[in-house]
PDB file of N, CA and C in Angstrom:
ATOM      1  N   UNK A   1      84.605 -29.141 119.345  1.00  0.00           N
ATOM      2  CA  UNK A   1      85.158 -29.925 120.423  1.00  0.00           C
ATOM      3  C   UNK A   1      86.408 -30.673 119.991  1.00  0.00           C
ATOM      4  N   UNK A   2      86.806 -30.632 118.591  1.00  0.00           N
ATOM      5  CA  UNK A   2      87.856 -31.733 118.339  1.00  0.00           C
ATOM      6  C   UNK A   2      88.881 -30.286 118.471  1.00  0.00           C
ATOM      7  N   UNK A   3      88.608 -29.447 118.696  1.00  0.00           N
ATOM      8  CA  UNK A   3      89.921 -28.320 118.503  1.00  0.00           C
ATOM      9  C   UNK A   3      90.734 -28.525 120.013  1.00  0.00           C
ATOM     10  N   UNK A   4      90.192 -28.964 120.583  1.00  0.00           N
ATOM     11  CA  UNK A   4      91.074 -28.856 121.966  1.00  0.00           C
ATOM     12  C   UNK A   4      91.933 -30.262 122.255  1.00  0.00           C
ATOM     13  N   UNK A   5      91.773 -31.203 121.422  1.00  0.00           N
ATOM     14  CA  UNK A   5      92.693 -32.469 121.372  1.00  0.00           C
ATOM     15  C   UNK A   5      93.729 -31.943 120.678  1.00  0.00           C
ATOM     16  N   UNK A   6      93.362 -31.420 119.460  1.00  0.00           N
ATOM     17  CA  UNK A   6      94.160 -31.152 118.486  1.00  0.00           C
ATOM     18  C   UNK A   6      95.533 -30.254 118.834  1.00  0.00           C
ATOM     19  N   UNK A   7      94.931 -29.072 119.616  1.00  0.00           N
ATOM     20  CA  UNK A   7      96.139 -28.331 120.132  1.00  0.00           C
ATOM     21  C   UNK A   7      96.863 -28.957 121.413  1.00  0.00           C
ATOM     22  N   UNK A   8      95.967 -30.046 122.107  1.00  0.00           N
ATOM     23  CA  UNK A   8      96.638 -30.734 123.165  1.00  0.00           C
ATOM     24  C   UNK A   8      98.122 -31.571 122.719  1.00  0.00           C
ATOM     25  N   UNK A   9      97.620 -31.948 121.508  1.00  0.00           N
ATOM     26  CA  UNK A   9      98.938 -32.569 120.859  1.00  0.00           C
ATOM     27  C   UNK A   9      99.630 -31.926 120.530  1.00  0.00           C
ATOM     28  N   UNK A  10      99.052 -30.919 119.568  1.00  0.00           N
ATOM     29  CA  UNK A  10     100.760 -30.050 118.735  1.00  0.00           C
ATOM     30  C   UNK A  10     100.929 -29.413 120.501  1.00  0.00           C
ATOM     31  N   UNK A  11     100.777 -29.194 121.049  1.00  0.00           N
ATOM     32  CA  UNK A  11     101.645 -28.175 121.963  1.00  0.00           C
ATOM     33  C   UNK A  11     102.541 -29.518 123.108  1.00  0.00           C
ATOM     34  N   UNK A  12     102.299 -30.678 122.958  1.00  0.00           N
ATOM     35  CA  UNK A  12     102.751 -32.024 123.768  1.00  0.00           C
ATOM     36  C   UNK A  12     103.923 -32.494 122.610  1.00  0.00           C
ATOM     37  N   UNK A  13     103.716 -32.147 121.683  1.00  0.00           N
ATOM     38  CA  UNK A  13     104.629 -32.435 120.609  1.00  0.00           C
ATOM     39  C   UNK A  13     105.427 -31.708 120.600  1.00  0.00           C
ATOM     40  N   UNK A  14     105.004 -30.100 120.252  1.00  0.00           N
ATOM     41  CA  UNK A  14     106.961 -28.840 120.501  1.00  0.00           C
ATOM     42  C   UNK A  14     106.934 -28.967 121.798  1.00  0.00           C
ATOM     43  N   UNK A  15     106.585 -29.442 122.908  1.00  0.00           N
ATOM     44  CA  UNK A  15     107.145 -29.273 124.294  1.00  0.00           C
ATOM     45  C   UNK A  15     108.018 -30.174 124.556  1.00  0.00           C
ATOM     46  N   UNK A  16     107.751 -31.794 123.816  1.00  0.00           N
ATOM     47  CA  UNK A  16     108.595 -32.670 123.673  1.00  0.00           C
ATOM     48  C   UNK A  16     110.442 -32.234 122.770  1.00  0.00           C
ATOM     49  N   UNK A  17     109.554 -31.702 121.654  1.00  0.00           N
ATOM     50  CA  UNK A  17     110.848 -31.446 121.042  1.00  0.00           C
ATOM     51  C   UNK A  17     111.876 -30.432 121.071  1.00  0.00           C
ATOM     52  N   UNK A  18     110.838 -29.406 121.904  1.00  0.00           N
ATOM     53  CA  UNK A  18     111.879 -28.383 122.723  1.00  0.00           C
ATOM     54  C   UNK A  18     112.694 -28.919 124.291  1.00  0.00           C
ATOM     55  N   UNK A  19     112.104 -29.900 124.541  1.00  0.00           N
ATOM     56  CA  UNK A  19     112.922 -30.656 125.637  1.00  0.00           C
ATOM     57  C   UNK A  19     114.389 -31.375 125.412  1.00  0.00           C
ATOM     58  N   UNK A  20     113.927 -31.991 124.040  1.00  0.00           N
ATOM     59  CA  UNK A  20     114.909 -32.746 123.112  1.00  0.00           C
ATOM     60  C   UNK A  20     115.748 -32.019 122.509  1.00  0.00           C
ATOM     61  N   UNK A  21     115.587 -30.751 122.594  1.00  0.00           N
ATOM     62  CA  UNK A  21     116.772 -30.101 122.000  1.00  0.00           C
ATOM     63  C   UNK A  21     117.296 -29.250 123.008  1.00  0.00           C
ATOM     64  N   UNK A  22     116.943 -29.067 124.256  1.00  0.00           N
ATOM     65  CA  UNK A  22     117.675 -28.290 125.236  1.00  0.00           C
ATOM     66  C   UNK A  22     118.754 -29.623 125.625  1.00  0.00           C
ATOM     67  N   UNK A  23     118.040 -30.826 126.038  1.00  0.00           N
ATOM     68  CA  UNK A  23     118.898 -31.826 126.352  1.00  0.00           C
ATOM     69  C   UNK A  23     120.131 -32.142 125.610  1.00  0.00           C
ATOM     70  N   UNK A  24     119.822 -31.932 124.508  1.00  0.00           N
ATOM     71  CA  UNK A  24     121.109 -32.314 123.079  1.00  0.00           C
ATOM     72  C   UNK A  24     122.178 -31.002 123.255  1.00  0.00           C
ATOM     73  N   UNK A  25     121.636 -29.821 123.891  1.00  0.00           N
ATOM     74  CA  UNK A  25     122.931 -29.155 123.603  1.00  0.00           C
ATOM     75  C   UNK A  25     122.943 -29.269 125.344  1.00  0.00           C
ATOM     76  N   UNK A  26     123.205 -29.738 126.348  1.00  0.00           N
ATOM     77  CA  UNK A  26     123.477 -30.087 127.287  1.00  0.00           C
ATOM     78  C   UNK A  26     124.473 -31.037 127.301  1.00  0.00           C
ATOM     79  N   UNK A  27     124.234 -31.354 126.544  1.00  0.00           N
ATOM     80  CA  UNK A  27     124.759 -33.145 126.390  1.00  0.00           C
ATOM     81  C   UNK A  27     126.347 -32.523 125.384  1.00  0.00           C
ATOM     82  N   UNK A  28     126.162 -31.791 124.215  1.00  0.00           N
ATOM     83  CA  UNK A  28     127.460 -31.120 123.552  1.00  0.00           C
ATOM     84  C   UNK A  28     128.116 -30.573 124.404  1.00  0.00           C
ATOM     85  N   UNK A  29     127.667 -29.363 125.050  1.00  0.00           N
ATOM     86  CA  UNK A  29     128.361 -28.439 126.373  1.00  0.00           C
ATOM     87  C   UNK A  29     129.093 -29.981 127.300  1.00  0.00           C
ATOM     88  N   UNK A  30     128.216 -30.582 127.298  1.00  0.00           N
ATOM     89  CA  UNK A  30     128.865 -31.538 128.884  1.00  0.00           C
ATOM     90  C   UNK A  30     130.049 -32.357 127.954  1.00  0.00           C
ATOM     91  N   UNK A  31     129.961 -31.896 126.719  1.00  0.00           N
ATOM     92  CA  UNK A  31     131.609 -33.569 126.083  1.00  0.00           C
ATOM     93  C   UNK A  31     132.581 -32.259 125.787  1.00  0.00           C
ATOM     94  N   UNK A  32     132.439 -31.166 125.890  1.00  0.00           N
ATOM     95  CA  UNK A  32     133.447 -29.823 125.470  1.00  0.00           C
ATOM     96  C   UNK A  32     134.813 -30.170 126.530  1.00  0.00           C
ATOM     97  N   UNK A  33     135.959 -30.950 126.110  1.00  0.00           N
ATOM     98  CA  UNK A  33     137.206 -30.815 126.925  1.00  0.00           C
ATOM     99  C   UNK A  33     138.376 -30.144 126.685  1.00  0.00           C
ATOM    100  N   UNK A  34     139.180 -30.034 127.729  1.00  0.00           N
ATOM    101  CA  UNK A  34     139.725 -29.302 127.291  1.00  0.00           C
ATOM    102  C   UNK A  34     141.076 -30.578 127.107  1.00  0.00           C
ATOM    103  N   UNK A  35     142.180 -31.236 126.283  1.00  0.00           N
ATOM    104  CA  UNK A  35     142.507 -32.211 125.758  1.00  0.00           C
ATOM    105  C   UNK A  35     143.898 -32.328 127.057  1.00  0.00           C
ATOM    106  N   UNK A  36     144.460 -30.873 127.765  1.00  0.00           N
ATOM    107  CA  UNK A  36     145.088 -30.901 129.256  1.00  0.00           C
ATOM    108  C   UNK A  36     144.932 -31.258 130.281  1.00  0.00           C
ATOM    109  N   UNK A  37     143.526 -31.422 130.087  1.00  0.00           N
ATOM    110  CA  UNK A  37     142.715 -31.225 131.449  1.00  0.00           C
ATOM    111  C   UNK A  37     142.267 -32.902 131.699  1.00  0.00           C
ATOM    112  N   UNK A  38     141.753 -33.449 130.480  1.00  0.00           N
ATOM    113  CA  UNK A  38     140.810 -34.593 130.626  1.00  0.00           C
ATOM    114  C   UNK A  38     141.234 -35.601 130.978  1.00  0.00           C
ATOM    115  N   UNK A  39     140.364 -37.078 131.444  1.00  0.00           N
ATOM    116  CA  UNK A  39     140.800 -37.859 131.846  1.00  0.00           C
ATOM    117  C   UNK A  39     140.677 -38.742 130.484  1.00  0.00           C
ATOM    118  N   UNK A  40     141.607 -40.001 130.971  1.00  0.00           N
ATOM    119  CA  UNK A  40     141.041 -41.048 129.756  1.00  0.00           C
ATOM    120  C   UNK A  40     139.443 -41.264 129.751  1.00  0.00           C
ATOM    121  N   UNK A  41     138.945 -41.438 130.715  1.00  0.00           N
ATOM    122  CA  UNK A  41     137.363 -41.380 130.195  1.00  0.00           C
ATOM    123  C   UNK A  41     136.455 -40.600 129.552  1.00  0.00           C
ATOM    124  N   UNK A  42     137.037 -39.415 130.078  1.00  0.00           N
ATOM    125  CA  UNK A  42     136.545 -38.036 129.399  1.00  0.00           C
ATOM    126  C   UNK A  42     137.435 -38.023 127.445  1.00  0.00           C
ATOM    127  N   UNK A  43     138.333 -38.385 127.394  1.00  0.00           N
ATOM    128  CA  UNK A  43     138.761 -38.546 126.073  1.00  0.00           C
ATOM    129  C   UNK A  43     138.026 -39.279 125.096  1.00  0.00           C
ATOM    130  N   UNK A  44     137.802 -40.583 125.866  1.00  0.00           N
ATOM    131  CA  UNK A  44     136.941 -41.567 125.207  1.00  0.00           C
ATOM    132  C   UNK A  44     135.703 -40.961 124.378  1.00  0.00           C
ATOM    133  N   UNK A  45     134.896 -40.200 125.343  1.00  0.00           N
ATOM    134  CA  UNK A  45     133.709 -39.580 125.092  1.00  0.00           C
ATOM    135  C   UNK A  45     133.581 -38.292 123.934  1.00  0.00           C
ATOM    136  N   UNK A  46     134.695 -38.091 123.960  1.00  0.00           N
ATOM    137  CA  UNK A  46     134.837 -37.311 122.382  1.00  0.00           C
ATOM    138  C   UNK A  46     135.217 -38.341 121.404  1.00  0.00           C
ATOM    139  N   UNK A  47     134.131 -38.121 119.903  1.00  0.00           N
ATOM    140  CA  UNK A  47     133.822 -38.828 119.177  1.00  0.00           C
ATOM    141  C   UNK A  47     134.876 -38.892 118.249  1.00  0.00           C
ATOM    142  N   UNK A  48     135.443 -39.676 117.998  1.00  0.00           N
ATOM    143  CA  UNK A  48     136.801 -39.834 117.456  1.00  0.00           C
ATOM    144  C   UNK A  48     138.006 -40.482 118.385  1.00  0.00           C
ATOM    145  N   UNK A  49     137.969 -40.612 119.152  1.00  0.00           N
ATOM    146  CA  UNK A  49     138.820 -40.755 120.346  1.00  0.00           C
ATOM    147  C   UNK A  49     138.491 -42.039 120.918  1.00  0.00           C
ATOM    148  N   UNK A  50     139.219 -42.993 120.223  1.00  0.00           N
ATOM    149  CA  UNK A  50     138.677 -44.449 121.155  1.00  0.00           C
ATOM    150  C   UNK A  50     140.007 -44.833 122.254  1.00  0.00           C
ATOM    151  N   UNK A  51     139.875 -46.008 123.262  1.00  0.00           N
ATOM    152  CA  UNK A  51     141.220 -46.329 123.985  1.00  0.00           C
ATOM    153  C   UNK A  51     141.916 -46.061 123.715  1.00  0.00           C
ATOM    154  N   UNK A  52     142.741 -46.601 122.431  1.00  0.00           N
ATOM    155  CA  UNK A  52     144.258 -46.108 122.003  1.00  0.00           C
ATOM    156  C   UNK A  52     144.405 -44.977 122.031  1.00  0.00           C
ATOM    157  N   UNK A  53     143.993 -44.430 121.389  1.00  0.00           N
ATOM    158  CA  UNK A  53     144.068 -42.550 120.800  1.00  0.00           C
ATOM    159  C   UNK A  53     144.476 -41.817 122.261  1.00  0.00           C
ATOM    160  N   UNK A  54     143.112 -42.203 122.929  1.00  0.00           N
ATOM    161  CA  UNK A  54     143.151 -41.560 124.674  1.00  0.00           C
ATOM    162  C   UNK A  54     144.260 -41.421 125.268  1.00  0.00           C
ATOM    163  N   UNK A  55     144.867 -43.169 125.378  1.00  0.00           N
ATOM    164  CA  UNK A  55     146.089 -43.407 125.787  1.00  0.00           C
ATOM    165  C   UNK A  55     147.676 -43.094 125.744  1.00  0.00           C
ATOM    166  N   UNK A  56     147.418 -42.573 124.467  1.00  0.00           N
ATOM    167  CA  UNK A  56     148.388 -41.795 123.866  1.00  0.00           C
ATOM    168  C   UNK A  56     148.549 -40.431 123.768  1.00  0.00           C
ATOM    169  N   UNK A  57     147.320 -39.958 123.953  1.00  0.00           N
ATOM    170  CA  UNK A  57     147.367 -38.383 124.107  1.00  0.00           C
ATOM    171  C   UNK A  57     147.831 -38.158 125.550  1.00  0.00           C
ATOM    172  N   UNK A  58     147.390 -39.322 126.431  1.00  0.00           N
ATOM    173  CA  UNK A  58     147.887 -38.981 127.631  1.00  0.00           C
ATOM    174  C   UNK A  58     149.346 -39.141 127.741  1.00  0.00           C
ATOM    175  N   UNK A  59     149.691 -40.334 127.207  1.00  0.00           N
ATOM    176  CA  UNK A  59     151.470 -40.789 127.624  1.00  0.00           C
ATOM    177  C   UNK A  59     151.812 -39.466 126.895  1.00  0.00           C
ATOM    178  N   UNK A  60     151.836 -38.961 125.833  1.00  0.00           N
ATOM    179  CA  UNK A  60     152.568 -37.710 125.334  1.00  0.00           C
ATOM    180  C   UNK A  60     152.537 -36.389 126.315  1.00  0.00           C
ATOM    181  N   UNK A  61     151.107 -36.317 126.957  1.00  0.00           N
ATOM    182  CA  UNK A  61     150.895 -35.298 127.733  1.00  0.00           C
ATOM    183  C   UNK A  61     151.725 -35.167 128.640  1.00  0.00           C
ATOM    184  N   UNK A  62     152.059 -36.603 129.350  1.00  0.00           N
ATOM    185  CA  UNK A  62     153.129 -36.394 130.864  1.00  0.00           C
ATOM    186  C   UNK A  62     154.223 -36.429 130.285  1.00  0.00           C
ATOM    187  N   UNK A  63     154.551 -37.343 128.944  1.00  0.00           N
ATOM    188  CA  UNK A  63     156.256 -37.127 128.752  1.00  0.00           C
ATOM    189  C   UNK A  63     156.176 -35.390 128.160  1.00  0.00           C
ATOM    190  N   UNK A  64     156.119 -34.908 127.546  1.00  0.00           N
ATOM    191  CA  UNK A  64     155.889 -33.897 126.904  1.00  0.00           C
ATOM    192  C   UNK A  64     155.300 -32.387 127.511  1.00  0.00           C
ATOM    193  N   UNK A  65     154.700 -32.311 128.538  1.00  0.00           N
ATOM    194  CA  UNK A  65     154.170 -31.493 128.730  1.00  0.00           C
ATOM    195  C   UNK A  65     152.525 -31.039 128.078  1.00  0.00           C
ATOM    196  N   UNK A  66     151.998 -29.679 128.257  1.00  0.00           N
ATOM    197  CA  UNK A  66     151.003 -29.693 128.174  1.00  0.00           C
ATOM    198  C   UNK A  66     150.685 -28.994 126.117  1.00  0.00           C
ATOM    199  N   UNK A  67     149.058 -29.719 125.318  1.00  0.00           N
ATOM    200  CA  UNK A  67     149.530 -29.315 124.258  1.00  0.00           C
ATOM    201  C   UNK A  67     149.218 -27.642 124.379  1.00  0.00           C
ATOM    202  N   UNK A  68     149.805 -27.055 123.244  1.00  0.00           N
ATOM    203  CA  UNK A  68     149.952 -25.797 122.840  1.00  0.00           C
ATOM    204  C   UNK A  68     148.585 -25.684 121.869  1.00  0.00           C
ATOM    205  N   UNK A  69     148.320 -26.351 121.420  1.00  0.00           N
ATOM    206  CA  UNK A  69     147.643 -25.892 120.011  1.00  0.00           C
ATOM    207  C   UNK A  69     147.349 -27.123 119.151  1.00  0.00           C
ATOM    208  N   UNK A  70     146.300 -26.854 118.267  1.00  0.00           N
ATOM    209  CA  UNK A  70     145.840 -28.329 117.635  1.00  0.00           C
ATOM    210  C   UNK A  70     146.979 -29.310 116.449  1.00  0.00           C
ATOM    211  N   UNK A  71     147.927 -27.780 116.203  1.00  0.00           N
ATOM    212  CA  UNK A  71     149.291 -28.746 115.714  1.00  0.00           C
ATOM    213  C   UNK A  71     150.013 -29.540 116.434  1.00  0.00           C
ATOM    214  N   UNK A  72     150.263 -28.766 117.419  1.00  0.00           N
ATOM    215  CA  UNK A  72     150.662 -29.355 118.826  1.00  0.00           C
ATOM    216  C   UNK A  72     150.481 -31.108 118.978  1.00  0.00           C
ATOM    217  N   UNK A  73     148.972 -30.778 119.281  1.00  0.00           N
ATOM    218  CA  UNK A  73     148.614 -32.193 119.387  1.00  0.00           C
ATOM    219  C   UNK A  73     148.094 -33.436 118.192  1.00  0.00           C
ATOM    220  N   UNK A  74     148.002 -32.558 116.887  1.00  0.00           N
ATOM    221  CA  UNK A  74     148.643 -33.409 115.780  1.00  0.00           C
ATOM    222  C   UNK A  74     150.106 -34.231 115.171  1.00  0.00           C
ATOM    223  N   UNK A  75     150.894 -33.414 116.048  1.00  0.00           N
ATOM    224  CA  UNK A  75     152.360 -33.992 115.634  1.00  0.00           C
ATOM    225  C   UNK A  75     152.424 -34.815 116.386  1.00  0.00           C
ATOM    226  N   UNK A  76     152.363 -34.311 117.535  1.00  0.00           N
ATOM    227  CA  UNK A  76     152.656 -35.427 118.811  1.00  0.00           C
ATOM    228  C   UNK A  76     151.735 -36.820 118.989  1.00  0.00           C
ATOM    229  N   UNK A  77     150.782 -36.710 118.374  1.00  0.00           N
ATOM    230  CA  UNK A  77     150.366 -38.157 118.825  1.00  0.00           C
ATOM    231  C   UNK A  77     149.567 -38.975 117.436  1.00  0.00           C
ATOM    232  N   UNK A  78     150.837 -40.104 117.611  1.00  0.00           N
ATOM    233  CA  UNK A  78     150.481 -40.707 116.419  1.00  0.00           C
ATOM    234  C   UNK A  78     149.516 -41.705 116.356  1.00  0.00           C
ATOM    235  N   UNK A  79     148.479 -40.916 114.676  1.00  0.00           N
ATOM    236  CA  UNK A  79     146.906 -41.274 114.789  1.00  0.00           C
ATOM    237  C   UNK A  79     145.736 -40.500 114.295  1.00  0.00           C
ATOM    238  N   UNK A  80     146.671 -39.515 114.549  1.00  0.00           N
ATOM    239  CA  UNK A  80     145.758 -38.238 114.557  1.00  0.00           C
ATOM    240  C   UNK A  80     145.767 -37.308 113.437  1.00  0.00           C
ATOM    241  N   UNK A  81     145.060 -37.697 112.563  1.00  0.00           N
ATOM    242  CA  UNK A  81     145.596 -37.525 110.679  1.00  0.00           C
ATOM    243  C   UNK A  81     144.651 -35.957 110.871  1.00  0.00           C
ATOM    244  N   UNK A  82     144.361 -35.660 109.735  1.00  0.00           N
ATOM    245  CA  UNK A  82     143.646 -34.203 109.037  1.00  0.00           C
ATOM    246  C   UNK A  82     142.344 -34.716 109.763  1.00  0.00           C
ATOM    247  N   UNK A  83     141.535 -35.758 109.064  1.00  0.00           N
ATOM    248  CA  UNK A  83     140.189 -36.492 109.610  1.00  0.00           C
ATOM    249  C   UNK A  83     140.115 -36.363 110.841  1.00  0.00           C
ATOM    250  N   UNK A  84     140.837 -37.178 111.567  1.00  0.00           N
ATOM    251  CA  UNK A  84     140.128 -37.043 113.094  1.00  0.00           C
ATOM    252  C   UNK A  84     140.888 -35.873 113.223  1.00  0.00           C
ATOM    253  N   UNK A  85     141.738 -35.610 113.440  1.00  0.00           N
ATOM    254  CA  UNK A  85     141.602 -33.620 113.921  1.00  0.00           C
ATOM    255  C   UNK A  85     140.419 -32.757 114.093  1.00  0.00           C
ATOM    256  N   UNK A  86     139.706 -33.003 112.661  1.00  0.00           N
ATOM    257  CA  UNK A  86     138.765 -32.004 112.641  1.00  0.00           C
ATOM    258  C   UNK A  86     137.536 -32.727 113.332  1.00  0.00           C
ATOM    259  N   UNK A  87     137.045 -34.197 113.338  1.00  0.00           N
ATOM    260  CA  UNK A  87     136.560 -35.109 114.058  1.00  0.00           C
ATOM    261  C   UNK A  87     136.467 -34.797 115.504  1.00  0.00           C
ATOM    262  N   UNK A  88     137.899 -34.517 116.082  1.00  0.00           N
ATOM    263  CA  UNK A  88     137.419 -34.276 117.356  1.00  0.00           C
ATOM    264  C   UNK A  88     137.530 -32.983 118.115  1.00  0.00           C
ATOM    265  N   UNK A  89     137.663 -31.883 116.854  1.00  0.00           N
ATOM    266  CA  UNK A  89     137.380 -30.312 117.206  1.00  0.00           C
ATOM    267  C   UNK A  89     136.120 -30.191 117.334  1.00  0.00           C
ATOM    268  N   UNK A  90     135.608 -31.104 115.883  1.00  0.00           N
ATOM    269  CA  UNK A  90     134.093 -30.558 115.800  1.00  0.00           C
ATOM    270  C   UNK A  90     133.220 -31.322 117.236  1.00  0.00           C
ATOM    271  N   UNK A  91     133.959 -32.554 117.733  1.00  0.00           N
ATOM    272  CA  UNK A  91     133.332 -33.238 118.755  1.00  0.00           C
ATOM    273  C   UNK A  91     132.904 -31.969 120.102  1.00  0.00           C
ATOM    274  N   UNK A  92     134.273 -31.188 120.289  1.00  0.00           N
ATOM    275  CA  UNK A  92     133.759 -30.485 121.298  1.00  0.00           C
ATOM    276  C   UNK A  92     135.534 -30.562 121.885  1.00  0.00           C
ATOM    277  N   UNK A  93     136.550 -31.465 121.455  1.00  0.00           N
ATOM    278  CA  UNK A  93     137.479 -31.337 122.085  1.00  0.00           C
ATOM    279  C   UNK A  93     138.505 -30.236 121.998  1.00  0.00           C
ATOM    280  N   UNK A  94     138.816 -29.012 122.853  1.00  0.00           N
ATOM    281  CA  UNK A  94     139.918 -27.953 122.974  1.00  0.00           C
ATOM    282  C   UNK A  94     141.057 -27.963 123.320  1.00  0.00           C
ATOM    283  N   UNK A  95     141.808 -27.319 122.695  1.00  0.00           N
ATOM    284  CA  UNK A  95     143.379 -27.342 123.192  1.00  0.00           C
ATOM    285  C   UNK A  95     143.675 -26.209 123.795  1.00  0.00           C
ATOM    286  N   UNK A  96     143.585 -26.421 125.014  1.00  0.00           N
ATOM    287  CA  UNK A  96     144.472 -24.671 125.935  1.00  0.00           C
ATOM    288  C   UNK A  96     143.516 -24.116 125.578  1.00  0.00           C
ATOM    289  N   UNK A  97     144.117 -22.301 125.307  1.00  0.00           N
ATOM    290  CA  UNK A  97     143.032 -21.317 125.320  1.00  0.00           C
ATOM    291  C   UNK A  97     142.503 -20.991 123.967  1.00  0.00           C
ATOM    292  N   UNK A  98     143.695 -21.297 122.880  1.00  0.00           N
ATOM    293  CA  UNK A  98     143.656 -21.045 121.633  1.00  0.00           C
ATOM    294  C   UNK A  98     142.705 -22.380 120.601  1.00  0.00           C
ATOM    295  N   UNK A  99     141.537 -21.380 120.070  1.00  0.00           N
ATOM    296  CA  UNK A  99     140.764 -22.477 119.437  1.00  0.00           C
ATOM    297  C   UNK A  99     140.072 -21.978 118.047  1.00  0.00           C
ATOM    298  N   UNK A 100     140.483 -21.287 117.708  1.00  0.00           N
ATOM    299  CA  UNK A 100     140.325 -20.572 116.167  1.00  0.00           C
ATOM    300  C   UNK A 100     140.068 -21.231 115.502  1.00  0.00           C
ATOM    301  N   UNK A 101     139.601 -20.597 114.235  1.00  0.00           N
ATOM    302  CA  UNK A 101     139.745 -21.439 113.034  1.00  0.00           C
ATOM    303  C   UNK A 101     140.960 -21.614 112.222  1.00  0.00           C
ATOM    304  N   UNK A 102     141.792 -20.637 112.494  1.00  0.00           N
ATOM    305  CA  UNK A 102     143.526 -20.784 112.310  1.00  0.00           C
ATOM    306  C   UNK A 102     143.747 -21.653 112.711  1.00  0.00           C
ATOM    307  N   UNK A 103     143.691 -21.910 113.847  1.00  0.00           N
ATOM    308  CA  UNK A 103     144.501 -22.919 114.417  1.00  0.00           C
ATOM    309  C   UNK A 103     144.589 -24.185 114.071  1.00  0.00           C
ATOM    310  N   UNK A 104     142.679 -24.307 113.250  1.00  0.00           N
ATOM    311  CA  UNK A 104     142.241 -25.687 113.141  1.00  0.00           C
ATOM    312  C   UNK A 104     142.913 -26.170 111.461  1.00  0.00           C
ATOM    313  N   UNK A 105     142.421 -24.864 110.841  1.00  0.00           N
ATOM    314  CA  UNK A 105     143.437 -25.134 109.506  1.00  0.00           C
ATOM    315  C   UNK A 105     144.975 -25.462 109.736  1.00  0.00           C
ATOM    316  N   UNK A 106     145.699 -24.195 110.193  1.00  0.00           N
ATOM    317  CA  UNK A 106     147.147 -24.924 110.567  1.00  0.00           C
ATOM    318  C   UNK A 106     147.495 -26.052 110.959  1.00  0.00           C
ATOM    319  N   UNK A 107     146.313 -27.021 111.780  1.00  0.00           N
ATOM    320  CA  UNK A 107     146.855 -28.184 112.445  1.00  0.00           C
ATOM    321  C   UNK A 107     146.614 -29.007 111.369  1.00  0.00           C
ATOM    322  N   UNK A 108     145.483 -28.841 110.111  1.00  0.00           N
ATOM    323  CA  UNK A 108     145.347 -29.805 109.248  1.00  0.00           C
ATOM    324  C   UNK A 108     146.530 -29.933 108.089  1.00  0.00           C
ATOM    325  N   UNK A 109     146.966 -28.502 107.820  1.00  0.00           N
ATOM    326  CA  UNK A 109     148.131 -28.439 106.901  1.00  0.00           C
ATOM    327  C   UNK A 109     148.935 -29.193 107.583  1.00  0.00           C
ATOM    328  N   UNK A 110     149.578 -29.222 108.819  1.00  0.00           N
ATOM    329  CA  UNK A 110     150.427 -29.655 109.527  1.00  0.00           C
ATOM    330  C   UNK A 110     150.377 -31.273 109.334  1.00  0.00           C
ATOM    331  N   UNK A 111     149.593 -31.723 109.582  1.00  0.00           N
ATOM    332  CA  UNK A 111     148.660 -32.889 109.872  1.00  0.00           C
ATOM    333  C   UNK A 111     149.413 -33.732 108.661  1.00  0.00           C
ATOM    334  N   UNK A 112     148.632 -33.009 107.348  1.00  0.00           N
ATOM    335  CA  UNK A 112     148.970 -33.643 106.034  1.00  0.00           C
ATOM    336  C   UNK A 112     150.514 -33.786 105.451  1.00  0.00           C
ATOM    337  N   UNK A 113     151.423 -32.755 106.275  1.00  0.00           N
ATOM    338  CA  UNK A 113     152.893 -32.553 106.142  1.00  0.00           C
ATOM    339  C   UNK A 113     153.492 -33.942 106.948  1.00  0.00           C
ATOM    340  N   UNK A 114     153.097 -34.103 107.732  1.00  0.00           N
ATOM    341  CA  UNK A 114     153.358 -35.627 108.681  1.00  0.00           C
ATOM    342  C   UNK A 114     153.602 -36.953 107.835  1.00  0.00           C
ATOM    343  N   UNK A 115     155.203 -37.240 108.422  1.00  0.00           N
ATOM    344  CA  UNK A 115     155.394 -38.939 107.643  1.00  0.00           C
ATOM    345  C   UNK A 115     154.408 -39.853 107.713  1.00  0.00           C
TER     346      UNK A 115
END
């Protein structure tokens, strides 16, 4: 008779933690932006990206146009060293269509070439 508590739990336990992990990649998918597209709030929410940063990716965005690529938006907005680059690739944040791992190295070489 104790066998049927027993499996009442382990199976209340992976049902919990299979809940907890569908939710967690719900939650990654839902912060994936694209860095053209987003708003300052939506910037915020990628991890690396506080007010300032936001604010500035945006003023560059309208003076400047839209970015090209993660060098792109390493040169242009000052702040945005090797660290958070990769900080807020790995967050979920995209540039345009191009999102390689080229791209992400090039923007860090780039990054580190920066006065």
């Amino acid at each position: 008779m104790q066998a049927q508590p027993f499996i009442s739990r382990f199976f209340i336990r992976f049902f919990s933690l299979f809940v907890g992990l569908i939710l967690s990649l719900v939650t990654l998918s839902a912060q994936a932006f694209d860095v053209n597209q987003a708003t300052l709030e939506q910037l915020q929410q990628v991890k690396g990206i506080g007010p300032k940063t936001a604010q500035l990716i945006l003023q560059e965005r309208e003076r400047a146009g839209p970015y090209v690529s993660y060098d792109d938006l390493a040169l242009r907005v000052k702040g945005i060293g090797p660290k958070k680059l990769l900080q807020i690739q790995e967050s979920g944040l995209k540039v345009g269509v191009s999102t390689s791992s080229n791209s992400v190295n090039s923007a860090v070489s780039a990054a580190r070439k920066k006065p």
